[in-house]
PDB file of N, CA and C in Angstrom:
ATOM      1  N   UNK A   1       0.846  -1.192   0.000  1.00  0.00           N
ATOM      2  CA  UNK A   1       0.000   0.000   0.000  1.00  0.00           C
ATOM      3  C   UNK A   1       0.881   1.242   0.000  1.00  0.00           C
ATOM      4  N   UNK A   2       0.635   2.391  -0.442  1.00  0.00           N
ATOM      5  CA  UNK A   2       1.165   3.692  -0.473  1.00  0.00           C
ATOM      6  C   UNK A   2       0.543   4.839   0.550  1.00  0.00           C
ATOM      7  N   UNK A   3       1.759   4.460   1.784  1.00  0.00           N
ATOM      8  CA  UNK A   3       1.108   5.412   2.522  1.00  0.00           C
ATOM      9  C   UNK A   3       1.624   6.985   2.517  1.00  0.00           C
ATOM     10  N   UNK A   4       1.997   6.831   0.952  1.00  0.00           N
ATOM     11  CA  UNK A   4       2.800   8.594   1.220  1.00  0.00           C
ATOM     12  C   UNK A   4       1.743   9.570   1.287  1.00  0.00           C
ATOM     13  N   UNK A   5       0.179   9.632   1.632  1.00  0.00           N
ATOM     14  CA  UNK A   5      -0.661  10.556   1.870  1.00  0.00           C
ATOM     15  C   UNK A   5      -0.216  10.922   3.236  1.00  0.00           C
ATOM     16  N   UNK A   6      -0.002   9.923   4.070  1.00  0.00           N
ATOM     17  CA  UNK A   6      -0.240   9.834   5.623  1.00  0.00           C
ATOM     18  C   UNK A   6       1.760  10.049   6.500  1.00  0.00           C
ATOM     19  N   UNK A   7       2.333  10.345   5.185  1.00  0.00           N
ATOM     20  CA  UNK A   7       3.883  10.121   5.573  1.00  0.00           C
ATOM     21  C   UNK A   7       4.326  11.617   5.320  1.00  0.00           C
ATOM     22  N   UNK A   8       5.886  12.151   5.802  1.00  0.00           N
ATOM     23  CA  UNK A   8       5.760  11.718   7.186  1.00  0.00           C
ATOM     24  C   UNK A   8       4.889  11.990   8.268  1.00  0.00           C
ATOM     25  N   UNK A   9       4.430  11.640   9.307  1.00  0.00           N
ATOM     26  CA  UNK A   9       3.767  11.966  10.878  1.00  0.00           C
ATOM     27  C   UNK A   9       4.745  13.025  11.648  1.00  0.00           C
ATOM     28  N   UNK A  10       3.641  14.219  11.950  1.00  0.00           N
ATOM     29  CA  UNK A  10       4.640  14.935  12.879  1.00  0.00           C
ATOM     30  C   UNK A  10       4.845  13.888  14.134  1.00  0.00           C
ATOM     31  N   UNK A  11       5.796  14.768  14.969  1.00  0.00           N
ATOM     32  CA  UNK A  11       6.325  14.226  15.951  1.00  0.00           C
ATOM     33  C   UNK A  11       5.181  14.127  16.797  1.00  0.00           C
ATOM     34  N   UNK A  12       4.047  15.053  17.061  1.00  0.00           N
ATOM     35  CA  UNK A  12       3.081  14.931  18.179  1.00  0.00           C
ATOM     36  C   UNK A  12       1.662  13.360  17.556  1.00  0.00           C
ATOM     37  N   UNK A  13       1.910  13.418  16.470  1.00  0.00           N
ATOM     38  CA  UNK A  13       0.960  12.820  15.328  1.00  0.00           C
ATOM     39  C   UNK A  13       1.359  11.125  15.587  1.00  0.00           C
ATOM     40  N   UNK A  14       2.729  10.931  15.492  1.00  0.00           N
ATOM     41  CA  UNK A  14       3.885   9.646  16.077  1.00  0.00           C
ATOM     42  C   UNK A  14       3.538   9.188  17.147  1.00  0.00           C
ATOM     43  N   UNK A  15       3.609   9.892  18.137  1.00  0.00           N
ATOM     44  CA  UNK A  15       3.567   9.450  19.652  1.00  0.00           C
ATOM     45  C   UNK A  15       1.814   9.093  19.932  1.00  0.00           C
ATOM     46  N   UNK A  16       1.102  10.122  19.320  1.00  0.00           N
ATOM     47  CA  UNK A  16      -0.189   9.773  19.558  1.00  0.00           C
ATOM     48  C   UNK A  16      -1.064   8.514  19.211  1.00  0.00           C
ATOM     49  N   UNK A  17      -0.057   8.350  17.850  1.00  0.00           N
ATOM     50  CA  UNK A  17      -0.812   6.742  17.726  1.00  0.00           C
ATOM     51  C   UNK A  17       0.099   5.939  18.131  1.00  0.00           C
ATOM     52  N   UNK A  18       1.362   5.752  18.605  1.00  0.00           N
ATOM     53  CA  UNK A  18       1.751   4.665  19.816  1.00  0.00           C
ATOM     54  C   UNK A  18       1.313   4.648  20.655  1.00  0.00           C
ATOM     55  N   UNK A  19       0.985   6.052  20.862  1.00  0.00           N
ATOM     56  CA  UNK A  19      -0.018   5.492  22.634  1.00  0.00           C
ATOM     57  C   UNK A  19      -1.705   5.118  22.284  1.00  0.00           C
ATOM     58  N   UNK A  20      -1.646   5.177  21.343  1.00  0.00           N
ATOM     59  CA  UNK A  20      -3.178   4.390  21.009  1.00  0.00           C
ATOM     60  C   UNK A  20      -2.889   2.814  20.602  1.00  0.00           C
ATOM     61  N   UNK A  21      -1.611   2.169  20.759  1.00  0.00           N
ATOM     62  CA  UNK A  21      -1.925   0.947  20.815  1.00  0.00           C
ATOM     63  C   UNK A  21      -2.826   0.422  21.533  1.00  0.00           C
ATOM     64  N   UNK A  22      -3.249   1.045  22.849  1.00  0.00           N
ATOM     65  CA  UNK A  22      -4.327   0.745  23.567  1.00  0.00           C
ATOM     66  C   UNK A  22      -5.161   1.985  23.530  1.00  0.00           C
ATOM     67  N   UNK A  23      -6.756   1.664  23.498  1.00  0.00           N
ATOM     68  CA  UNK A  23      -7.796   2.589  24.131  1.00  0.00           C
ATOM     69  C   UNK A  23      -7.133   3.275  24.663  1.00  0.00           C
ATOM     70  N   UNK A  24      -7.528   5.002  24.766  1.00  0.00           N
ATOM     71  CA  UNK A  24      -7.356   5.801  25.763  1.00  0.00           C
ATOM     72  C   UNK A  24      -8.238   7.043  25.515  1.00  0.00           C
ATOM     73  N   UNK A  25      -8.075   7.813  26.257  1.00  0.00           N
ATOM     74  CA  UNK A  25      -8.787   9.361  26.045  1.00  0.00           C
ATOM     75  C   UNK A  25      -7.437  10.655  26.065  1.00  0.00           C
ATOM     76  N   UNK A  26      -8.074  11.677  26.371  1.00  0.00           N
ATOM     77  CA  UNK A  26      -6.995  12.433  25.859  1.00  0.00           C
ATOM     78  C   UNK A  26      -6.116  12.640  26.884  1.00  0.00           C
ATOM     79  N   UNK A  27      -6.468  12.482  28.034  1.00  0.00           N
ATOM     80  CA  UNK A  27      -5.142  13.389  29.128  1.00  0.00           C
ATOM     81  C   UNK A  27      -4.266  12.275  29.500  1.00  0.00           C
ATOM     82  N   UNK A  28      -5.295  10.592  29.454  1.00  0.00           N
ATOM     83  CA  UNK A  28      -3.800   9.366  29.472  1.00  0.00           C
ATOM     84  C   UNK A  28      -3.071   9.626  28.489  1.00  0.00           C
ATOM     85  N   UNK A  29      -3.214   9.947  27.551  1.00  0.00           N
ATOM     86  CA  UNK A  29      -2.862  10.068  26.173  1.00  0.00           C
ATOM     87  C   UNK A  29      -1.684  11.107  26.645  1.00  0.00           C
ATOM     88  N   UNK A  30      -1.560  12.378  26.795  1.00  0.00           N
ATOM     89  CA  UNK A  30      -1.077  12.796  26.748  1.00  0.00           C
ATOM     90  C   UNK A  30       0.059  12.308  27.872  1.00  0.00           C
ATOM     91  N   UNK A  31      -0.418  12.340  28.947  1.00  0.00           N
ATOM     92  CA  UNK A  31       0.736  11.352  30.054  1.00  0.00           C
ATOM     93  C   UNK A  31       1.560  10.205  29.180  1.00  0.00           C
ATOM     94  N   UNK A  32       1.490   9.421  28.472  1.00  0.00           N
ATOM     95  CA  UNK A  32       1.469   8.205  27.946  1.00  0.00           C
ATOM     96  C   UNK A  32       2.802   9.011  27.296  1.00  0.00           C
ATOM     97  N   UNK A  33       2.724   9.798  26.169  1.00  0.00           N
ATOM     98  CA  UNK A  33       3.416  10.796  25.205  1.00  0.00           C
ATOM     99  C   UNK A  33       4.553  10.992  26.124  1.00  0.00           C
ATOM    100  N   UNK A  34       4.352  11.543  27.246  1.00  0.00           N
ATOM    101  CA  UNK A  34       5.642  12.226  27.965  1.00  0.00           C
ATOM    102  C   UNK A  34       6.155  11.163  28.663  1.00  0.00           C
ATOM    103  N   UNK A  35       5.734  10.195  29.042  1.00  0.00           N
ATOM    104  CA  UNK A  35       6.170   8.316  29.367  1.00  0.00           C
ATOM    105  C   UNK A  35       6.966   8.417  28.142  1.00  0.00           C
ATOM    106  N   UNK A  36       6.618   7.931  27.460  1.00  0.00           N
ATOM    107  CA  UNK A  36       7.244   7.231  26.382  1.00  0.00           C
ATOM    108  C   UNK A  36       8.610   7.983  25.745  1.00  0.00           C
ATOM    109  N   UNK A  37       8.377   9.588  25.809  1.00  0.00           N
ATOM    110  CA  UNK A  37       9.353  10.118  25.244  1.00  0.00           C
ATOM    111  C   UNK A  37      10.802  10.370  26.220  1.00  0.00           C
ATOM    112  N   UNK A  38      10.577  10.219  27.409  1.00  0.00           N
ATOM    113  CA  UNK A  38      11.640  10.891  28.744  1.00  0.00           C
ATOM    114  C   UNK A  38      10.926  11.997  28.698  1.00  0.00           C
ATOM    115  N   UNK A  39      10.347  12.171  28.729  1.00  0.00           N
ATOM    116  CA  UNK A  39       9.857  13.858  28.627  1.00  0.00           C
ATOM    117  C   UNK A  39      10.188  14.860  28.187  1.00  0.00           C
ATOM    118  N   UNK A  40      10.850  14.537  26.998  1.00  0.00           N
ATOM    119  CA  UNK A  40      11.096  15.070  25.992  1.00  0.00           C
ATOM    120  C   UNK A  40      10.048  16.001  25.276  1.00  0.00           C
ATOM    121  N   UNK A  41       8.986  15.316  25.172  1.00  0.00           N
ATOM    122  CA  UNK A  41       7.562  15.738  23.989  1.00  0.00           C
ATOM    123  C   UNK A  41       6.849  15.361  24.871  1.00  0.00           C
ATOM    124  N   UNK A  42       5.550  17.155  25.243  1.00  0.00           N
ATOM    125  CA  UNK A  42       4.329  17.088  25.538  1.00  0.00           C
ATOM    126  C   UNK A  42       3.947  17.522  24.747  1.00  0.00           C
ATOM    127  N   UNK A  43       2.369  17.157  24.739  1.00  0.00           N
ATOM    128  CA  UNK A  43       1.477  17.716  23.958  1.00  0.00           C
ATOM    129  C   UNK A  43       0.412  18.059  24.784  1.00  0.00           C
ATOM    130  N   UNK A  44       0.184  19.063  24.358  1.00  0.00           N
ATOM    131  CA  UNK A  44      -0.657  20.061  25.266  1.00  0.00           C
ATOM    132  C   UNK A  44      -2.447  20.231  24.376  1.00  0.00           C
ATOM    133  N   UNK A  45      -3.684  20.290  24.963  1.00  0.00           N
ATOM    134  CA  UNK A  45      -4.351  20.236  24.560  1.00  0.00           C
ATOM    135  C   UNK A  45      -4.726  20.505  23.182  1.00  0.00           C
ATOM    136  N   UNK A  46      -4.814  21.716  23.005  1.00  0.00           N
ATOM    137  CA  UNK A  46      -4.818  22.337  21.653  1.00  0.00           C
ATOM    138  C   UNK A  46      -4.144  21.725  20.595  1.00  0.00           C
ATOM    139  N   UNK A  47      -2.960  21.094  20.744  1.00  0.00           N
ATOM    140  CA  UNK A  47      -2.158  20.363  19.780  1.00  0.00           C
ATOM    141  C   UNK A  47      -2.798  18.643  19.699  1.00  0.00           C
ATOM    142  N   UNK A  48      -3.286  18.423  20.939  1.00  0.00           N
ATOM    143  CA  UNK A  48      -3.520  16.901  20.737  1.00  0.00           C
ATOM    144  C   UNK A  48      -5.437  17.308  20.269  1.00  0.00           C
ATOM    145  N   UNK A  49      -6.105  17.750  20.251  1.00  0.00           N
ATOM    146  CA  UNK A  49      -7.351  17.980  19.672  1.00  0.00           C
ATOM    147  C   UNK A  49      -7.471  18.222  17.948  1.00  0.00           C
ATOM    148  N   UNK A  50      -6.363  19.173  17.616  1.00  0.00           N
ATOM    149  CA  UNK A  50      -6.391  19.506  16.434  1.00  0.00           C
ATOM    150  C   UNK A  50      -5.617  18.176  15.814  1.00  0.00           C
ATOM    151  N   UNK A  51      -5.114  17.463  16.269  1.00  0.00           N
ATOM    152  CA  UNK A  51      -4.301  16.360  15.857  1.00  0.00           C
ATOM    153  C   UNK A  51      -5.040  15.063  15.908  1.00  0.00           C
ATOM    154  N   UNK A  52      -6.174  15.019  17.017  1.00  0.00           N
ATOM    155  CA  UNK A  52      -7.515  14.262  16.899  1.00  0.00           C
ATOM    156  C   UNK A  52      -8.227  14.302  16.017  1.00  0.00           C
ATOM    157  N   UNK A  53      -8.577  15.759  15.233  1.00  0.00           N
ATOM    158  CA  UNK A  53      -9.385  15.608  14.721  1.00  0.00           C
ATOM    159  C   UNK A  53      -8.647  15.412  12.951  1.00  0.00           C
ATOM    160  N   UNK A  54      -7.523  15.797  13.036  1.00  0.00           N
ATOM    161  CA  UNK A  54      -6.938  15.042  11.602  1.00  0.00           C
ATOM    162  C   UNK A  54      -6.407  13.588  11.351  1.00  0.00           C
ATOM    163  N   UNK A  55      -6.073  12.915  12.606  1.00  0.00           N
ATOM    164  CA  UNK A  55      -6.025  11.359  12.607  1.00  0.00           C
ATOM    165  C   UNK A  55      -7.775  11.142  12.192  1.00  0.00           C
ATOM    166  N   UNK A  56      -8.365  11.274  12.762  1.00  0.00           N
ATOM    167  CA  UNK A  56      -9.715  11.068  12.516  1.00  0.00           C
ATOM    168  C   UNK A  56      -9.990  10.923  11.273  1.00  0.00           C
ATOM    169  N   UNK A  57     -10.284  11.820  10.389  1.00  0.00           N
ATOM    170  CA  UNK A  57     -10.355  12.689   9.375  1.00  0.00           C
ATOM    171  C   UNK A  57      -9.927  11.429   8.074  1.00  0.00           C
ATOM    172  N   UNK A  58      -8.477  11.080   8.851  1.00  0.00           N
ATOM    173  CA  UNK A  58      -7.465  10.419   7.939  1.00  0.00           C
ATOM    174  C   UNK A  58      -7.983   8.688   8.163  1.00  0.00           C
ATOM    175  N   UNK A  59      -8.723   8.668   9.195  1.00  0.00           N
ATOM    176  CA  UNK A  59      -9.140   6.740   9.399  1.00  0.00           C
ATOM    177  C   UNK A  59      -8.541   6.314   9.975  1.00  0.00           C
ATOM    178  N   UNK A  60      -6.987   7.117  11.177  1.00  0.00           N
ATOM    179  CA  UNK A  60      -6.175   6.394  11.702  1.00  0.00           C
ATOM    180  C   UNK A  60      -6.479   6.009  13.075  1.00  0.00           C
ATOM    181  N   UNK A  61      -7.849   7.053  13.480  1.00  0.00           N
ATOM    182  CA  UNK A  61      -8.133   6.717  14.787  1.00  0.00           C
ATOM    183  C   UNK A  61      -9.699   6.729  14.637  1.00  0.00           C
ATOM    184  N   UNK A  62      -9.969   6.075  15.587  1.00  0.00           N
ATOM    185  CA  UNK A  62     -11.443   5.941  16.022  1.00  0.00           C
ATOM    186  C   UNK A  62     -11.828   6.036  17.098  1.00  0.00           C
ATOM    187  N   UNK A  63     -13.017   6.875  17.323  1.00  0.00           N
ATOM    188  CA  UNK A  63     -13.602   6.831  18.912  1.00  0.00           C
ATOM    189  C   UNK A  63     -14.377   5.596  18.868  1.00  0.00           C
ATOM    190  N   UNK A  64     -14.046   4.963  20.451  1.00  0.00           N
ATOM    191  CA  UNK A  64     -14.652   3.862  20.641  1.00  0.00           C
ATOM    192  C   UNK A  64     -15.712   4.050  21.485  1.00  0.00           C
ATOM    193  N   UNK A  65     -15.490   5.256  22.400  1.00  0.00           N
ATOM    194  CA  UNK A  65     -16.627   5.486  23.818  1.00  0.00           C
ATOM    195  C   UNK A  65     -16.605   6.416  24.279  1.00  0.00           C
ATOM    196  N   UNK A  66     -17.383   6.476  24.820  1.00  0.00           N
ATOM    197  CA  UNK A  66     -17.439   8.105  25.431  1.00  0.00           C
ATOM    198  C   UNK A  66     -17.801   7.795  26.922  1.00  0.00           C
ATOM    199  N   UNK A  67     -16.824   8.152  28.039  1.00  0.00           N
ATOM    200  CA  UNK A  67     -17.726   7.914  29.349  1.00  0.00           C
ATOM    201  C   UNK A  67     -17.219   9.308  29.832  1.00  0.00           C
ATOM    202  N   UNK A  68     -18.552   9.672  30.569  1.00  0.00           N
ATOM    203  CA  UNK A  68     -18.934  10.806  31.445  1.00  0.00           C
ATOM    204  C   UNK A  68     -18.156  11.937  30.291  1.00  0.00           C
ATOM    205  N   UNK A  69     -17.378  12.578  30.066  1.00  0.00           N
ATOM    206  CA  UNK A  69     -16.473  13.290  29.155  1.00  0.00           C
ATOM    207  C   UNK A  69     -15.689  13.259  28.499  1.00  0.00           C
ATOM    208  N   UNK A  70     -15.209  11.752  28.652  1.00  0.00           N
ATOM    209  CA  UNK A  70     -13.961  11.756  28.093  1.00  0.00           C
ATOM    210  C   UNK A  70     -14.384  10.880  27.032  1.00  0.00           C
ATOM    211  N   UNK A  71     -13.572  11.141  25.902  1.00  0.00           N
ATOM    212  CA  UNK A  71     -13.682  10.661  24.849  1.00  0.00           C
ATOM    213  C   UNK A  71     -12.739   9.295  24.358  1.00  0.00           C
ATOM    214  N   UNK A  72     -13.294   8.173  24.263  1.00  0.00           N
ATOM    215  CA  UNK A  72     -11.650   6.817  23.739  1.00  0.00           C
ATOM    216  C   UNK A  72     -11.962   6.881  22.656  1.00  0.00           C
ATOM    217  N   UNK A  73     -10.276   6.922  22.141  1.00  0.00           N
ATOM    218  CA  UNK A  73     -10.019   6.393  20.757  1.00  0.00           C
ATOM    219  C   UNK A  73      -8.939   5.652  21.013  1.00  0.00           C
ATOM    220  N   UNK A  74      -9.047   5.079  19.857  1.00  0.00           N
ATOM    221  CA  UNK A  74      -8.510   3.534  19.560  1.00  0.00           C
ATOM    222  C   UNK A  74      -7.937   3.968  17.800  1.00  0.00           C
ATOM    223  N   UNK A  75      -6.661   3.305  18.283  1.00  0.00           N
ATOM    224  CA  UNK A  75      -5.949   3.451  16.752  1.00  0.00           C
ATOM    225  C   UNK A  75      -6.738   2.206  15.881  1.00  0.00           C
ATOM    226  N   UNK A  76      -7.009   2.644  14.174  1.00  0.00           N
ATOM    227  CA  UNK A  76      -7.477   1.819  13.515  1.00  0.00           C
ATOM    228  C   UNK A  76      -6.655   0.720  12.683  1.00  0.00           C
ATOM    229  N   UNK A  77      -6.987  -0.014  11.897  1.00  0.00           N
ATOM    230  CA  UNK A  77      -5.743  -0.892  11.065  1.00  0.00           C
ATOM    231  C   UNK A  77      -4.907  -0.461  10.152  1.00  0.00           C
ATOM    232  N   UNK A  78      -5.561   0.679   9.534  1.00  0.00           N
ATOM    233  CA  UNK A  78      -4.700   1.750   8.834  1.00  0.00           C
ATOM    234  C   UNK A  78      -3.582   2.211   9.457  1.00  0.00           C
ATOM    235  N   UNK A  79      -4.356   2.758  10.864  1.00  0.00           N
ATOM    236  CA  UNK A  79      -3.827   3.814  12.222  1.00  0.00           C
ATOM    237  C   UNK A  79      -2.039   2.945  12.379  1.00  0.00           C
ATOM    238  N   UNK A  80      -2.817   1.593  12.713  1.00  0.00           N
ATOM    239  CA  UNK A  80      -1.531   0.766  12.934  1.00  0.00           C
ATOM    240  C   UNK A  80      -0.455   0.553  11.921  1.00  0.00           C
ATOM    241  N   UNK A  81      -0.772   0.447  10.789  1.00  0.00           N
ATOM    242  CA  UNK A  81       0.085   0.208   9.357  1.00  0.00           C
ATOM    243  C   UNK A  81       0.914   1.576   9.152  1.00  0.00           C
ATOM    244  N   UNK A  82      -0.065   2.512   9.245  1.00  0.00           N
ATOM    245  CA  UNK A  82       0.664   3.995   8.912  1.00  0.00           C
ATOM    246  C   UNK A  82       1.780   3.965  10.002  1.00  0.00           C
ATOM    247  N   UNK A  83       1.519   3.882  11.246  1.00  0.00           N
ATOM    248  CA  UNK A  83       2.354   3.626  12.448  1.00  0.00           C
ATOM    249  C   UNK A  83       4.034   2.665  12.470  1.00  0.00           C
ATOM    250  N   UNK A  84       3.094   1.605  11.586  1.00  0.00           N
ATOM    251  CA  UNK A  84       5.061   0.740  11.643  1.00  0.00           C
ATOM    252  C   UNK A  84       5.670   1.200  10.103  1.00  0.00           C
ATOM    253  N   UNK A  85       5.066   1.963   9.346  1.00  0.00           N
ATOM    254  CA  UNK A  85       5.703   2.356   8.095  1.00  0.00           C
ATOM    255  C   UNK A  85       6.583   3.414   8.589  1.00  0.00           C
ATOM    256  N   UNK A  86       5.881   4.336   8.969  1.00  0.00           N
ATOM    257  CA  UNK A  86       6.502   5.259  10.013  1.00  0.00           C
ATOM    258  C   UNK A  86       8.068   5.076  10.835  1.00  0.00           C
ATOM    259  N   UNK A  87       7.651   3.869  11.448  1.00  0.00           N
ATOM    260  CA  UNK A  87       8.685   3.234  12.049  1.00  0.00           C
ATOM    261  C   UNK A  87      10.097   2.680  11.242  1.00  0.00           C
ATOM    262  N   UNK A  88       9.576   2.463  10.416  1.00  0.00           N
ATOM    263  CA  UNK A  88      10.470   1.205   9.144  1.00  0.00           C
ATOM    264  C   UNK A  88      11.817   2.609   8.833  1.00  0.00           C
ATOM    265  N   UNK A  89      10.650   3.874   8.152  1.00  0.00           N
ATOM    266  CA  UNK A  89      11.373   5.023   7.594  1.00  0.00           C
ATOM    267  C   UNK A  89      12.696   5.432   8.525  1.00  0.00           C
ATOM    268  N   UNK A  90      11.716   5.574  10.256  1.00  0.00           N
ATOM    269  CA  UNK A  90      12.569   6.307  10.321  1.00  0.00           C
ATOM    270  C   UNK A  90      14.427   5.228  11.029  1.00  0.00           C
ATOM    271  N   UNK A  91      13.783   4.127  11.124  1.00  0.00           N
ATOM    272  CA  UNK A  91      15.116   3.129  11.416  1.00  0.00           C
ATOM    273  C   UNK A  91      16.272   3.431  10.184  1.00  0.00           C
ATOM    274  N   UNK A  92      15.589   3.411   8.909  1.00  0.00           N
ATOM    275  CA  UNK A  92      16.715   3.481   7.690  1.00  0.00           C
ATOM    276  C   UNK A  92      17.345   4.968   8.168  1.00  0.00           C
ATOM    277  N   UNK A  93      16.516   5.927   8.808  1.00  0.00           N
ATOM    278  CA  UNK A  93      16.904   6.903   8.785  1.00  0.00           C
ATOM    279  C   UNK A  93      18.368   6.798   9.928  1.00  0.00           C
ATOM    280  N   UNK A  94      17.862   6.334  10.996  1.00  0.00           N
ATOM    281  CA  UNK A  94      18.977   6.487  12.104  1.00  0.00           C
ATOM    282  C   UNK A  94      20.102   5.463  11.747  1.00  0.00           C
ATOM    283  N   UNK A  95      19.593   4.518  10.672  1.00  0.00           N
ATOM    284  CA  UNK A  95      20.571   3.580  10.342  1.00  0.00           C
ATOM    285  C   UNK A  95      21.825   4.317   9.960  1.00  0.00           C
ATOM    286  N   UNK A  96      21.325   5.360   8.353  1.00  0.00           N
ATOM    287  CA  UNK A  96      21.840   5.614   7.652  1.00  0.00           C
ATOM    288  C   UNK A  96      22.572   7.364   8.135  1.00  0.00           C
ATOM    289  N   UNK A  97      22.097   7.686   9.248  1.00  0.00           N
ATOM    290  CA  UNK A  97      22.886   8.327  10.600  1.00  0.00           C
ATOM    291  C   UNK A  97      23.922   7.945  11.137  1.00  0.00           C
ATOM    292  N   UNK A  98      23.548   6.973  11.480  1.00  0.00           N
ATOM    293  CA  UNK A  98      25.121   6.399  12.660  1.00  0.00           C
ATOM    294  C   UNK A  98      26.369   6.019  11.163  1.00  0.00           C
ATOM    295  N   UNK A  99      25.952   5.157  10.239  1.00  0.00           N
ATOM    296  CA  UNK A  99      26.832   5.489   9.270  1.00  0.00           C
ATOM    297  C   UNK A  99      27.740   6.613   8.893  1.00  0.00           C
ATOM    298  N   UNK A 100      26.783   7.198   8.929  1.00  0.00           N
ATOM    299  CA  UNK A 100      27.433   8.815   8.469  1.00  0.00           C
ATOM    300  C   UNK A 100      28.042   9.325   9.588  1.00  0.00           C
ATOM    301  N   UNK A 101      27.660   9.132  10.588  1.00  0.00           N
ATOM    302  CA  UNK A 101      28.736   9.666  11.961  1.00  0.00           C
ATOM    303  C   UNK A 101      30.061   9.050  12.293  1.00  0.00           C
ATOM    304  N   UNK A 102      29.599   7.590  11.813  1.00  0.00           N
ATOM    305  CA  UNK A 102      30.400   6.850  12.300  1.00  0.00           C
ATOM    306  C   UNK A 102      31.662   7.273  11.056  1.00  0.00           C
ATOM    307  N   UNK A 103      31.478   7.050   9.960  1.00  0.00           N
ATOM    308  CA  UNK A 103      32.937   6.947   8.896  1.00  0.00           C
ATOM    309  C   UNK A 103      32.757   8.239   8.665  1.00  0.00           C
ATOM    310  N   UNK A 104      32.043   9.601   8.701  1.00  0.00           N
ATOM    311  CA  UNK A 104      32.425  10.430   8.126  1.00  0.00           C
ATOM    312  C   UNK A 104      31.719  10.888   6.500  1.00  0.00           C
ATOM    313  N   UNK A 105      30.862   9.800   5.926  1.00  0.00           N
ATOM    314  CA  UNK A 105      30.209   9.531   4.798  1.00  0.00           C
ATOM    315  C   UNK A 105      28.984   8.979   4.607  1.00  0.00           C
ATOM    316  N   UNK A 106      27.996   9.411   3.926  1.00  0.00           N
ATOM    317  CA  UNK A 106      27.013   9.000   3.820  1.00  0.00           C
ATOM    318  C   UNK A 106      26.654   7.815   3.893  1.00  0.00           C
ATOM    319  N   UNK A 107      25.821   7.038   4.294  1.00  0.00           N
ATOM    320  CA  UNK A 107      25.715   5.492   4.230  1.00  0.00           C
ATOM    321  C   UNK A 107      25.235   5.104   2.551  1.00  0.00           C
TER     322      UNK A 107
END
């Protein structure tokens, strides 16, 4: 499949659907993000809403439930595919990094 519609994922766009390997809503979600990164990368409301509603948009996420306010979404099969393509890219990338650090030359 050709996921160059959905390629690359910003950095807040990345983290959001790893942490949707499981159900969540938005503020685990966002905890989850700053877990995962060292705390490196938060995402702060405004960024994870507008970023909800374009995963959405795109088929990568789905709401599954709604309790009392909070909203779950759940990454979709797309969600997941776009996710390890993602992944694949950016390994060649750090591959073809340490190469280049390492000798001095492009890999």
């Amino acid at each position: 499949m050709d996921y160059s519609k959905y390629l690359p994922l910003s950095e807040a766009s990345f983290y959001m659907l790893a942490a949707l390997t499981e159900p969540s809503h938005g503020y685990a979600i966002m905890q989850k993000v700053e877990a995962m990164s060292g705390g490196v990368v938060t995402i702060g409301p405004g960024t994870m809403y507008g970023a909800f509603s374009t995963l959405e948009k795109q088929k990568l996420i789905v709401k599954v439930a709604e309790e009392e306010r909070r909203k779950i979404y759940a990454l979709t099969e797309l969600g997941r595919e776009v996710l390890a393509e993602q992944v694949r890219r950016l390994e060649i990338m750090v591959k073809s990094a340490q190469v280049a650090l390492k000798t001095g030359r492009p890999a």
